[in-house]
Each structure stands twice: as structure tokens, then as C-alpha cells.
C-alpha atoms as a PDB file:
ATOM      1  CA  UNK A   1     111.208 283.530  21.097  1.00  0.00           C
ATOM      2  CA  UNK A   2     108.558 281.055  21.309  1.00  0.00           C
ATOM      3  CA  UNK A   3     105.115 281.342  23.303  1.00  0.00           C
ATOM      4  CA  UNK A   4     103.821 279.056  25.845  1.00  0.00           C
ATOM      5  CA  UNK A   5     100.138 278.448  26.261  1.00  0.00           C
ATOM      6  CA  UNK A   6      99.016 277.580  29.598  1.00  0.00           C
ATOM      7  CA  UNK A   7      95.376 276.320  30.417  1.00  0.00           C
ATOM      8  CA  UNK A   8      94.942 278.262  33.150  1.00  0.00           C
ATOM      9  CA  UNK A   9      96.153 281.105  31.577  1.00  0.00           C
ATOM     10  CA  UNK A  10      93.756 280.922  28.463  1.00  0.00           C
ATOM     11  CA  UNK A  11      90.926 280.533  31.086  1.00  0.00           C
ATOM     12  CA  UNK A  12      92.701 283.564  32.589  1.00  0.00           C
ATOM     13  CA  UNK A  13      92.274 285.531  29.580  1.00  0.00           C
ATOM     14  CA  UNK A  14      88.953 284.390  28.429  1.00  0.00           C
ATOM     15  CA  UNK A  15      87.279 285.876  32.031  1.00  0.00           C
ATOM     16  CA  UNK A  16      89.499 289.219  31.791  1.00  0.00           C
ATOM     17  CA  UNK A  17      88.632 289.396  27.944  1.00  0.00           C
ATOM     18  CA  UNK A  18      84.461 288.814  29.324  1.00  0.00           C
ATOM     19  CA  UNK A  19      85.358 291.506  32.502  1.00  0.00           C
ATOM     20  CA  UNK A  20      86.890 294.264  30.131  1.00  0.00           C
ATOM     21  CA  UNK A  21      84.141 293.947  27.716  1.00  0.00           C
ATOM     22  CA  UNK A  22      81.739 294.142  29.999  1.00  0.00           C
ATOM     23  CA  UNK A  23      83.260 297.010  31.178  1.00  0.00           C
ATOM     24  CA  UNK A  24      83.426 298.339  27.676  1.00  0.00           C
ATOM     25  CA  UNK A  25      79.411 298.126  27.245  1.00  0.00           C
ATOM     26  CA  UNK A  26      79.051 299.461  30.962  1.00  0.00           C
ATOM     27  CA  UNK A  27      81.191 302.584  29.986  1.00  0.00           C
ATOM     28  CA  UNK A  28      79.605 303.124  26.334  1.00  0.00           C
ATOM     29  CA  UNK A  29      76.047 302.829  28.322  1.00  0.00           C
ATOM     30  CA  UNK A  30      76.841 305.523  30.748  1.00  0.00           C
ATOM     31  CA  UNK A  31      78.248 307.920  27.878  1.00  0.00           C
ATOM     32  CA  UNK A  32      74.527 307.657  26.266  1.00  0.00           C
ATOM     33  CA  UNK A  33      72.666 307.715  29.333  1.00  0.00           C
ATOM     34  CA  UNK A  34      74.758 310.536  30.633  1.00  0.00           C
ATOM     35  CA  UNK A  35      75.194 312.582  26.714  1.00  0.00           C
ATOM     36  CA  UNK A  36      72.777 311.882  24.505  1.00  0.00           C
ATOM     37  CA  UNK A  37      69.892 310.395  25.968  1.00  0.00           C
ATOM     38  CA  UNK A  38      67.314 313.645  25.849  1.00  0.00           C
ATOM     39  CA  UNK A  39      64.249 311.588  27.614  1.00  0.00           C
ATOM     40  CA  UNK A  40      64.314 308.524  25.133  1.00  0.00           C
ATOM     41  CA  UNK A  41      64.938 305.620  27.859  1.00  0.00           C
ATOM     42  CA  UNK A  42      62.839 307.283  30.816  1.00  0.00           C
ATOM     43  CA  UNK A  43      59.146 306.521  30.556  1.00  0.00           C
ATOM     44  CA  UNK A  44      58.416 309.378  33.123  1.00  0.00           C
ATOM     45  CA  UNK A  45      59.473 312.260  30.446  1.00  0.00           C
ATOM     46  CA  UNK A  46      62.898 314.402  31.059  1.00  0.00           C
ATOM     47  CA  UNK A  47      63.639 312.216  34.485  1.00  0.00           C
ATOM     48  CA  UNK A  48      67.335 310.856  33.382  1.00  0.00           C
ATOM     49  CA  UNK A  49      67.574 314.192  31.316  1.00  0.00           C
ATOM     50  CA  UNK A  50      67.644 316.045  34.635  1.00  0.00           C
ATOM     51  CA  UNK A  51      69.295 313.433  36.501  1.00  0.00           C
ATOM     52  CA  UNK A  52      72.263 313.636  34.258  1.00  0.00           C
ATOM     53  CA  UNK A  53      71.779 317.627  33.253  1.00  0.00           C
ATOM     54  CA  UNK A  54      75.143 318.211  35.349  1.00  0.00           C
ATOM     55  CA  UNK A  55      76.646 315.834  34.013  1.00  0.00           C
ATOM     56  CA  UNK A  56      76.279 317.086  30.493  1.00  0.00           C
ATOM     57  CA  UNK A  57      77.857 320.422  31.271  1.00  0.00           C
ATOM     58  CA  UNK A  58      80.451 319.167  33.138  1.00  0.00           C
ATOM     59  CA  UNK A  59      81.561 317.253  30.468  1.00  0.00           C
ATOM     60  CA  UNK A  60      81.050 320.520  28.165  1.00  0.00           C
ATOM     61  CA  UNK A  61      77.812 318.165  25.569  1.00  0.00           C
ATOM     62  CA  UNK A  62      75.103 320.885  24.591  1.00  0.00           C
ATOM     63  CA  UNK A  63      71.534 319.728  26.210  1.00  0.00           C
ATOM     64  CA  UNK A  64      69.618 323.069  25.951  1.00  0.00           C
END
């Protein structure tokens, strides 16, 4: 079976390939901010620590 290769469809596929790793970074930010974060990227101390303390237990990641 051979493949055809359309423009449109490479174009296609090079913005869903751009929106899905976008999505990818998007997703592996929010797992940091969200587990492992512990006051690193707040300047104001514990701030996203506490903002995302529910979080962490919800998704059962030790913070205490």
C-alpha cells in the first residue's frame, strides 16, 4: 500500500505536531508546579506550595 503526501496535510501535521507539544510542556509544567515545586518558583516564600497543597494530596505526592 503506498502513502500519499498531501501539502496541506503536512502543514496539517506540522501545527498538530506544534499544538500537542505544546500541550506536552503545558502538562509536564503543571505536574512540577502542582508536585514538586516546594516554594522554588514563588518569590513570595510557600505561595504556590499552598496554592497547590490540595492538589498534592489529592494526587496522593508527600509535601509535609
Amino acid at each position: 500500500m503506498a502513502t500519499v503526501v498531501h501539502p496541506s496535510r503536512s502543514a496539517e501535521s506540522a501545527a498538530l505536531a506544534l499544538v500537542v507539544g505544546a500541550v506536552i510542556l503545558l502538562a509536564f509544567l503543571v505536574l512540577y508546579l502542582v508536585g514538586f515545586d516546594q516554594g522554588a518558583i514563588s518569590r513570595s516564600g510557600m505561595y504556590m506550595h499552598e496554592l497547590m497543597h490540595d492538589g498534592r494530596h489529592l494526587l496522593g505526592l508527600p509535601c509535609h
